[in-house]
Protein backbone atom coordinates (compact mmCIF):
# COMPACT_ATOMS: atom_id res chain seq x y z
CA UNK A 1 -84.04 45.96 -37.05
CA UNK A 2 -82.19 43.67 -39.15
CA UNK A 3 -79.26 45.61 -39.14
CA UNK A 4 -79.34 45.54 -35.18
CA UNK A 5 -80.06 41.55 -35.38
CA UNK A 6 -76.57 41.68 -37.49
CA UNK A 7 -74.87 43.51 -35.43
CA UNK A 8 -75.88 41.34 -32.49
CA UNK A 9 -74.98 37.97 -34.35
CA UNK A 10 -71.17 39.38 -35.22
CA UNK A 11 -70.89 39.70 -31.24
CA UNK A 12 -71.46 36.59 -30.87
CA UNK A 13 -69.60 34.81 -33.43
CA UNK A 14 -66.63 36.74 -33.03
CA UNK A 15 -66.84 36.81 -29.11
CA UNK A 16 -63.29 36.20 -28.39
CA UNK A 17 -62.56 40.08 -30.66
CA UNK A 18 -64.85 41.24 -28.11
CA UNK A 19 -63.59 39.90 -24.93
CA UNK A 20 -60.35 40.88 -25.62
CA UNK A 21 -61.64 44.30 -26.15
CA UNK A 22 -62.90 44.99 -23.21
CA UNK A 23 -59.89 43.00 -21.29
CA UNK A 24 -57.79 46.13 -23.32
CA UNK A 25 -60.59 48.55 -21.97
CA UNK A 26 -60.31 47.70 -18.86
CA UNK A 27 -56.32 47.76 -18.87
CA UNK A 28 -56.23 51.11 -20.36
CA UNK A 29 -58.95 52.15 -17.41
CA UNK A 30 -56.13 50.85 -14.70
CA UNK A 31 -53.58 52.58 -16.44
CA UNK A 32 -55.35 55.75 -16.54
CA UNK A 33 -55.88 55.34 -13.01
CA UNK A 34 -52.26 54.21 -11.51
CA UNK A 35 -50.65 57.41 -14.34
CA UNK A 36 -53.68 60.40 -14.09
CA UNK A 37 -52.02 63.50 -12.74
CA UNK A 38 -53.68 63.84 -9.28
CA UNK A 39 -54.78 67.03 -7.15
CA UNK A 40 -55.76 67.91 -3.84
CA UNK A 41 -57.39 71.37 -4.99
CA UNK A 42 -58.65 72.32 -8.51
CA UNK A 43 -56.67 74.92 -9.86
CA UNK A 44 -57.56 78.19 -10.26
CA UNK A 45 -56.71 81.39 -11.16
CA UNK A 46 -57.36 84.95 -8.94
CA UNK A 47 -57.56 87.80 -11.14
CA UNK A 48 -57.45 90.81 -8.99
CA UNK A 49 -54.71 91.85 -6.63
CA UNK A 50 -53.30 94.33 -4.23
CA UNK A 51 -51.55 97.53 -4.66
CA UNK A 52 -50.08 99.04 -1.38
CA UNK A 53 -48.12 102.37 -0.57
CA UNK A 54 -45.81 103.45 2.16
CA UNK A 55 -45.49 107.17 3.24
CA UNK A 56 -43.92 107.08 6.73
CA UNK A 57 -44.85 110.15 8.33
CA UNK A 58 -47.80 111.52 6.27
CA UNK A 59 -51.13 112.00 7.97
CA UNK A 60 -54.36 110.02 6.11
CA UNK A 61 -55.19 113.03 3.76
CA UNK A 62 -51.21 113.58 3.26
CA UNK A 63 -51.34 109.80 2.04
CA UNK A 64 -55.20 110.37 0.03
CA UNK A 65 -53.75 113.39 -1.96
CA UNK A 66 -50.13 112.90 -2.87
CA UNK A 67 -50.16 109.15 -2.95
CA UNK A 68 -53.74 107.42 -3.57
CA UNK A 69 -55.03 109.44 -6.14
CA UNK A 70 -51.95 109.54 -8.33
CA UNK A 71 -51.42 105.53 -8.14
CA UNK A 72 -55.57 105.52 -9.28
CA UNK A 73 -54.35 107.42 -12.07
CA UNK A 74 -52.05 105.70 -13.59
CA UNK A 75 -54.06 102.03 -12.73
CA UNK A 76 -57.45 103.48 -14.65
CA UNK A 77 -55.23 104.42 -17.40
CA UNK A 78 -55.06 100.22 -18.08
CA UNK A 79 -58.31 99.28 -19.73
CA UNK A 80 -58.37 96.09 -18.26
CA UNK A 81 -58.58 97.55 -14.76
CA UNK A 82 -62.15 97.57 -13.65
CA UNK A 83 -63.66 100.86 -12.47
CA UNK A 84 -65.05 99.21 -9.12
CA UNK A 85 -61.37 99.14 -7.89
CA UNK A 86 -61.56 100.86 -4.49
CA UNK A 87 -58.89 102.17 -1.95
CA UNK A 88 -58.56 102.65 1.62
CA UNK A 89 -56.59 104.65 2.89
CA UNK A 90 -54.59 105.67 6.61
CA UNK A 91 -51.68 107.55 8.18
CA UNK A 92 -48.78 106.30 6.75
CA UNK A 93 -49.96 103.82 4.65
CA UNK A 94 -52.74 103.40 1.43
CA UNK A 95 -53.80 100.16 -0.32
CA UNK A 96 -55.33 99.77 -3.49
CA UNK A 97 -57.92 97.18 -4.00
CA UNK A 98 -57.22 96.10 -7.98
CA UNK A 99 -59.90 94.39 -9.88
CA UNK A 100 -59.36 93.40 -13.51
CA UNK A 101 -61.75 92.36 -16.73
CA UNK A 102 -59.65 90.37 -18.69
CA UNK A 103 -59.64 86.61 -19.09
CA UNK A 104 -57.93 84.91 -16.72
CA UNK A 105 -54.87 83.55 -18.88
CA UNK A 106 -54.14 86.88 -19.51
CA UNK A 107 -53.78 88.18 -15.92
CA UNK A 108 -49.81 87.64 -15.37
CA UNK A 109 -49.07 89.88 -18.73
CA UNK A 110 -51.42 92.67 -17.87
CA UNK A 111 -50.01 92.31 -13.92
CA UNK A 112 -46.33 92.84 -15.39
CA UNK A 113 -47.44 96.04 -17.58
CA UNK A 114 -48.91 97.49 -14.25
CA UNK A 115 -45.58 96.84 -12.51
CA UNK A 116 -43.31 98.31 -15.13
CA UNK A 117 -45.91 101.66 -15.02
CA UNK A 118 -46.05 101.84 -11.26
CA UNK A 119 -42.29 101.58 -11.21
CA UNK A 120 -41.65 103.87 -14.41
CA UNK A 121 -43.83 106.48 -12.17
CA UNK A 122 -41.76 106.03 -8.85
CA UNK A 123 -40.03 109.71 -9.68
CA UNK A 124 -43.50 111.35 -9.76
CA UNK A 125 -44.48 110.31 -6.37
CA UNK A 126 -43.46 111.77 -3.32
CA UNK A 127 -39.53 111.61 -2.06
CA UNK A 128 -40.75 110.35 1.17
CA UNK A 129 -42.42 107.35 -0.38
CA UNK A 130 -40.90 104.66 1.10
CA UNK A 131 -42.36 101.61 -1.22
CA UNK A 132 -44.86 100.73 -3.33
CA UNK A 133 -45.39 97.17 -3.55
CA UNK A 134 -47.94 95.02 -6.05
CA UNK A 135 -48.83 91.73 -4.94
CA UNK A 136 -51.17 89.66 -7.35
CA UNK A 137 -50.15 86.12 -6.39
CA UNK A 138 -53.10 84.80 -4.33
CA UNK A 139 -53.87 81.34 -5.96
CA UNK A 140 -50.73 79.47 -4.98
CA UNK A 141 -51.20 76.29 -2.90
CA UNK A 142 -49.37 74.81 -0.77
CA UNK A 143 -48.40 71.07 -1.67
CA UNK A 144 -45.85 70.38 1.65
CA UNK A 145 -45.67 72.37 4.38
CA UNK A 146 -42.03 70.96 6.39
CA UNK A 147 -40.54 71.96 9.66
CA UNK A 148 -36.60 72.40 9.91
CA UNK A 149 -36.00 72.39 14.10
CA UNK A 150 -33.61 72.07 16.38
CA UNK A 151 -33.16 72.76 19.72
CA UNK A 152 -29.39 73.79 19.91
CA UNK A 153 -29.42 75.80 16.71
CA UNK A 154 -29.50 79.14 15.94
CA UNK A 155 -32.25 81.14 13.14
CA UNK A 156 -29.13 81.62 10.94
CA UNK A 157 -27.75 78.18 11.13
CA UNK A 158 -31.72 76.52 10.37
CA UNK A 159 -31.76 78.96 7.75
CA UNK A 160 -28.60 77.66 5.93
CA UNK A 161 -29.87 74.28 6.08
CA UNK A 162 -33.00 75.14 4.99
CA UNK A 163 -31.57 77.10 1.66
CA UNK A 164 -29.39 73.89 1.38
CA UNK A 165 -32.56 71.63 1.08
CA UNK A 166 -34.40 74.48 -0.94
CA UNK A 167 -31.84 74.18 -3.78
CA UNK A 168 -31.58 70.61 -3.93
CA UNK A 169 -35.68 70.62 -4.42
CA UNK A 170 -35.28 72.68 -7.30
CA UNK A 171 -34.05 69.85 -9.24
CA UNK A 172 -37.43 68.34 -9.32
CA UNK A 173 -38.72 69.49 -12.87
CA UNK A 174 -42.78 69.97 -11.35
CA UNK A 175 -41.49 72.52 -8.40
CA UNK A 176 -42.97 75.50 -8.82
CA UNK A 177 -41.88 77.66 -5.72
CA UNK A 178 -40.37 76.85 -2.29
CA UNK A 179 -40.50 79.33 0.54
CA UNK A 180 -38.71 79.84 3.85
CA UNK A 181 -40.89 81.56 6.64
CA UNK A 182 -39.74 82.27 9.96
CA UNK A 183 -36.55 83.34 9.23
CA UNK A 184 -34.36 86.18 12.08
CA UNK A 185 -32.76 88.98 10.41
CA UNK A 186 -29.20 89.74 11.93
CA UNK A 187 -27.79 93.39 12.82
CA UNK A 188 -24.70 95.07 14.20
CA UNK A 189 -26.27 97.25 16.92
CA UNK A 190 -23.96 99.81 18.48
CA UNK A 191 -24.91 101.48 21.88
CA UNK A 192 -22.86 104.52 22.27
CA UNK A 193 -21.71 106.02 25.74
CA UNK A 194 -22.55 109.53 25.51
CA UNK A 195 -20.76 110.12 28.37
CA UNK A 196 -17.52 108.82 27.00
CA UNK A 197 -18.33 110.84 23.81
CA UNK A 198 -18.72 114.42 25.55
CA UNK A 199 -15.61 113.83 27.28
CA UNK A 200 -13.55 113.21 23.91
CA UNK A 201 -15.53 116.17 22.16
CA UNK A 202 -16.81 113.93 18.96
CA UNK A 203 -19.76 114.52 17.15
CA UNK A 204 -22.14 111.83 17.34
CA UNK A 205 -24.32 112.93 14.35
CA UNK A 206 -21.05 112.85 12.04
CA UNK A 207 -19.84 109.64 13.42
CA UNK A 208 -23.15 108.42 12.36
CA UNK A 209 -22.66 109.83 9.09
CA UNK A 210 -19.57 108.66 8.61
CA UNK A 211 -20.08 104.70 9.70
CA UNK A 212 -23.82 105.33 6.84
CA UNK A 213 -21.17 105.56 3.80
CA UNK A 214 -18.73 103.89 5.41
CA UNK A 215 -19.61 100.60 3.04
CA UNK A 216 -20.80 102.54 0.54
CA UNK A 217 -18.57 101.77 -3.12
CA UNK A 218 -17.52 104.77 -4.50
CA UNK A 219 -16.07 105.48 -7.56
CA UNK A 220 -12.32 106.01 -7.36
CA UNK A 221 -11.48 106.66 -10.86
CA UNK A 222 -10.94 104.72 -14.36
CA UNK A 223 -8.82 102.42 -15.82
CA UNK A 224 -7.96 103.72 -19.45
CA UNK A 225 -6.07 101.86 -22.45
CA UNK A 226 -6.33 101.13 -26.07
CA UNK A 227 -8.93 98.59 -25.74
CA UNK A 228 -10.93 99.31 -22.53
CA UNK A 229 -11.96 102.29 -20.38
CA UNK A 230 -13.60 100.95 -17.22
CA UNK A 231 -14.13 102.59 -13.68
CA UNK A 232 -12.68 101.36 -10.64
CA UNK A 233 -14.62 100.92 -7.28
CA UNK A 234 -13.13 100.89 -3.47
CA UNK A 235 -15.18 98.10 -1.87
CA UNK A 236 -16.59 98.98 1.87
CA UNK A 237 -14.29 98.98 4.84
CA UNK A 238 -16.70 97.26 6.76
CA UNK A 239 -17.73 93.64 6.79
CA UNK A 240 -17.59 92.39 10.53
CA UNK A 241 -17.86 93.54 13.78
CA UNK A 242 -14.24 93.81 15.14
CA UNK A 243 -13.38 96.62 12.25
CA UNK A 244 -16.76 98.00 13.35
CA UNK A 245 -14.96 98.16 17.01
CA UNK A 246 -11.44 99.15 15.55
CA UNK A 247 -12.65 102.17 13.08
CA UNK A 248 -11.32 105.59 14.37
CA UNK A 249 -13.97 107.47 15.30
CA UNK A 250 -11.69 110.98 16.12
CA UNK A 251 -7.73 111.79 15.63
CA UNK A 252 -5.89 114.39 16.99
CA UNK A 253 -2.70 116.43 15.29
CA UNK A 254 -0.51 114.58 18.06
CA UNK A 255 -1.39 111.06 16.78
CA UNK A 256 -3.69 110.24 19.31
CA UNK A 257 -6.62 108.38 18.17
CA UNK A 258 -9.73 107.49 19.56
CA UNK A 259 -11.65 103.93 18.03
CA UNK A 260 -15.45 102.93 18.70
CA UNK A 261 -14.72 100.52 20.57
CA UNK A 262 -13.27 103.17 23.44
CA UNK A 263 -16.66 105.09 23.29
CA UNK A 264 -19.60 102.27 22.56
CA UNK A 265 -20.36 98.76 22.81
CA UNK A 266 -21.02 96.58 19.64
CA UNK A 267 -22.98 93.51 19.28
CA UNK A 268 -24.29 91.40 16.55
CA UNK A 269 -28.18 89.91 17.36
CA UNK A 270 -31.18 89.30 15.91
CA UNK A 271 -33.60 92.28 15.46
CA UNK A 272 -36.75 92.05 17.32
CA UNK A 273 -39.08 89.31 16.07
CA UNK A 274 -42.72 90.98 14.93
CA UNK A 275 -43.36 87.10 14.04
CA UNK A 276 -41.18 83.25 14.88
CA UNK A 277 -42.23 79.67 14.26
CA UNK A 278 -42.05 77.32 17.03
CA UNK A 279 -42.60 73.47 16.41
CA UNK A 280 -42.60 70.98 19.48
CA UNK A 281 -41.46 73.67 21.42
CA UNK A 282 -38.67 74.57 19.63
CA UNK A 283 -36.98 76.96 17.40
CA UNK A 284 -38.15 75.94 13.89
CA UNK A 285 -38.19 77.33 10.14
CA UNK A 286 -40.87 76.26 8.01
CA UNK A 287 -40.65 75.40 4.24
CA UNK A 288 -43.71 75.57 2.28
CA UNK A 289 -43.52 73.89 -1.26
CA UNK A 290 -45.39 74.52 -4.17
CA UNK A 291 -46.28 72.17 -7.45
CA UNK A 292 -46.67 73.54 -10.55
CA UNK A 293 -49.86 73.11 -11.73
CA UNK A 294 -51.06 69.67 -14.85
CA UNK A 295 -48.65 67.42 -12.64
CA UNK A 296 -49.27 64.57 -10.56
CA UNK A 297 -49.10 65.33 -7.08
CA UNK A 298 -48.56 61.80 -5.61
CA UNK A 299 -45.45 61.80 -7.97
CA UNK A 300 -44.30 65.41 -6.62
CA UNK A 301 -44.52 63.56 -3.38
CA UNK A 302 -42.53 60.32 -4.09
CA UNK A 303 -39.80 63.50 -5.47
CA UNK A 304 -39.63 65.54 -2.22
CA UNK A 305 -39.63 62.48 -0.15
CA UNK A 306 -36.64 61.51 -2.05
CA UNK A 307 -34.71 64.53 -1.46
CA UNK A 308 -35.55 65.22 1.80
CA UNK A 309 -34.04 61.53 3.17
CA UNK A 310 -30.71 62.66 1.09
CA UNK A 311 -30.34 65.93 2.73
CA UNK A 312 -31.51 64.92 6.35
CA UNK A 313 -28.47 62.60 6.36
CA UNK A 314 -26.03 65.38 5.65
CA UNK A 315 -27.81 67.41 8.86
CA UNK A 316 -26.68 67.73 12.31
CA UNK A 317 -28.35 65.08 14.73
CA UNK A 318 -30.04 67.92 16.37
CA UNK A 319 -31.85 69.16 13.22
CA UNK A 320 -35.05 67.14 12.11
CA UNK A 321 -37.14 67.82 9.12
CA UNK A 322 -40.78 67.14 10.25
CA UNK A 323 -43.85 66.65 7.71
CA UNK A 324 -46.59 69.70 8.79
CA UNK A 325 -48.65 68.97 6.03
CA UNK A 326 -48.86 66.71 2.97
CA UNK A 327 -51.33 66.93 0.44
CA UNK A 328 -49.16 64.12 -1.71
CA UNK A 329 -50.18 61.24 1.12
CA UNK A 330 -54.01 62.76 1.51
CA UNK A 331 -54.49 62.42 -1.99
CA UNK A 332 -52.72 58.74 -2.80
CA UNK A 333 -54.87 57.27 0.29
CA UNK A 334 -57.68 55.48 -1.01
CA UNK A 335 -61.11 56.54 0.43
CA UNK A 336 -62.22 52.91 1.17
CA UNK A 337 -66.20 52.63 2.18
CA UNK A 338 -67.69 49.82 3.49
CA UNK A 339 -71.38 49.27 3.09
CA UNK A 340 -72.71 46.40 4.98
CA UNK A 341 -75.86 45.11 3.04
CA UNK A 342 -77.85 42.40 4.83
CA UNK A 343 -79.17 40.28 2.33
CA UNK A 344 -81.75 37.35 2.64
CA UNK A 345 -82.58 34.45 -0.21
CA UNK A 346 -85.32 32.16 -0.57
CA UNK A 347 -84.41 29.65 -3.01
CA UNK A 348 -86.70 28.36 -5.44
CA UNK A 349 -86.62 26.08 -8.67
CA UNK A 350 -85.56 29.56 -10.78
CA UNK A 351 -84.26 32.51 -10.61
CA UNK A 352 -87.50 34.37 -9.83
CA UNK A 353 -87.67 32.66 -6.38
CA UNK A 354 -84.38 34.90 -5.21
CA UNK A 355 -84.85 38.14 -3.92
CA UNK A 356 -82.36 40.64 -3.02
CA UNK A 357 -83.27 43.92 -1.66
CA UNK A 358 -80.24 46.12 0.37
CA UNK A 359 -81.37 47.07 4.14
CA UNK A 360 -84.89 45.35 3.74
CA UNK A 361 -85.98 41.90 4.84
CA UNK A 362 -87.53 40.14 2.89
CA UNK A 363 -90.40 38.49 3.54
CA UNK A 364 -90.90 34.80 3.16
CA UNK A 365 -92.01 33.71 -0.54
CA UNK A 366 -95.12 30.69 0.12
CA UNK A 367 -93.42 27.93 -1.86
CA UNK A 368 -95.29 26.69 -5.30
CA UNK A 369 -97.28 23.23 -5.04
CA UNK A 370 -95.45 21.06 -7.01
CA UNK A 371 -98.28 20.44 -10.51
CA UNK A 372 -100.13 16.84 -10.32
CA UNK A 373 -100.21 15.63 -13.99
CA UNK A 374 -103.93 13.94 -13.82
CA UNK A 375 -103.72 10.74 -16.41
CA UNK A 376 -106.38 10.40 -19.28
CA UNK A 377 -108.09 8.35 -17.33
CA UNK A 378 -108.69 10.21 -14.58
């Protein structure tokens, strides 16, 4: 008790220590607060993952016995591969439900080992496997979800500008991944006239052939000498559509030569969309950026924000970059409650004649009768 009564006297002779103190207390609590890294969603890892095999062609038990059961095989050889992993399994196609045991900071090593044994085992499987693809990355998050539209552009030209923003992102040290969805792939189509092509006698399964390996790089022989031996390669003949058109497609001894363009029609277009993005109805890509996670998200924000003015100035008029989502602005806006309290006082000679109670009214306190001193006498 004494000790206690000691403790309680330093306090108060040395007050001003302990005022200043708490004054640095309560500094380093404002700090904490303006600097702590900041998070929409906790994060958090997923474990298991997805194994999934293509085999165009094969019926369901086709797919069960010559590519299931093999890729089981090799995943239960991994201890760390729970024996609840299941698979289901249809023409064409099988995937491969993975489930691991091993603690969760040790799920992108055993993930990698899997990958290098699925694709060690490729030469095992089936020639007319198409793919086998592992996909184990399920707990990425979305920080800022942008929209690159315009209404005059086309898919390839939104998706230069969109590579040119992605690039410039990856300057910011807490970026973890940026991706580009919506994008058109591009192909040379060529419709042939059949018609055309009876009447000049060609083959149309070797011109096929032919225009296949027509890029193809082949190896044309090797440069020798005293210091170096390395082969040479013949790039492809064919990058754009007019030597498409102007290829000869059939010769004859007298000279006479007939090109594709004489027997078909080329065009380059856009293959048919199985998915697009739209925004404000019109043609838009969609960005979708990643923060790497123990950073401070309203930071990331201030980063992207940054970068995004910059590279919207170098853009065509016609080509906005629109906010779709921003986790950065949810989570710097202060959640500000206001609690309306009604409160009533009665006030007295002391303290005890206030009252104070939240949502209740109080009741009126009878006053005290002020005390009659009576005299000696009396």
């Amino acid at each position: 008790m004494k000790k206690d009564s000691n403790f309680v006297k330093s306090a108060i002779r040395y007050r001003k220590l302990i005022y200043f103190l708490i004054a640095v207390m309560v500094a380093f609590g404002i700090y904490s607060l303006l600097t702590i890294n900041k998070d929409e969603f906790p994060t958090f890892q997923i474990k298991d993952g997805l194994v999934v095999g293509v085999y165009p062609g094969a019926n369901a038990q086709e797919v069960e016995e010559q590519l299931t059961r093999p890729l089981e095989e090799i995943l239960f050889k991994f201890a760390e591969v729970k024996r609840t992993t299941y698979s289901y399994t249809q023409d064409g196609i099988c995937y491969i439900f993975v489930k691991l045991q091993c603690p969760a900071r040790e799920k992108n090593e055993v993930w990698s080992k899997i990958k290098l044994k699925l694709n060690a085992s490729r030469i095992f499987l089936p020639s007319g496997v198409l793919t086998v693809q592992v996909m184990d990355e399920f707990s990425a998050v979305s920080s800022v979800l942008l929209a690159l539209q315009s209404d005059d552009k086309s898919y390839r030209e939104l998706e230069e500008y969109a590579n040119q923003l992605k690039n410039e992102l990856y300057t910011i040290p807490a970026l973890s991944n940026v991706k580009i969805l919506g994008t058109q792939k591009e192909e040379i189509a060529v419709n042939i006239d059949n018609d055309r092509l009876s009447a000049y006698g060609v083959n149309s399964t070797l011109m096929t052939f032919d225009y296949q390996t027509a890029a193809m790089q082949t190896l044309s022989g090797k440069f020798k000498s005293d210091y170096i031996n390395a082969p040479i390669h013949i790039e492809g003949k064919l990058s754009t559509e007019e030597e498409i058109k102007d290829r000869i497609v059939w010769s004859a001894p007298t000279g006479q030569t007939i090109r594709l363009k004489d027997v078909a029609s080329v065009e380059r277009r856009y293959k048919e969309p199985t998915s697009y993005v739209e925004y404000n109805g019109e043609k838009a890509l969609v960005m979708s950026i990643e923060m790497r996670s123990g950073n401070n998200i309203v930071s990331f924000g201030k980063d992207i924000d940054k970068i995004v003015s910059e590279v919207s100035k170098t853009l065509p008029e016609s080509v906005t970059i629109t906010k779709i989502s921003d986790q950065p602005k949810v989570v710097n806006t202060p959640v500000e409650v206001n609690v309306e309290v009604p409160v009533e006082t009665t006030a007295g000679t002391g303290l005890d004649d206030m009252t104070i109670e939240p949502g209740l009214e109080t009741p009126e306190k009878p006053r005290r009768k002020p005390l009659k001193r009576k005299d000696d006498g009396e």
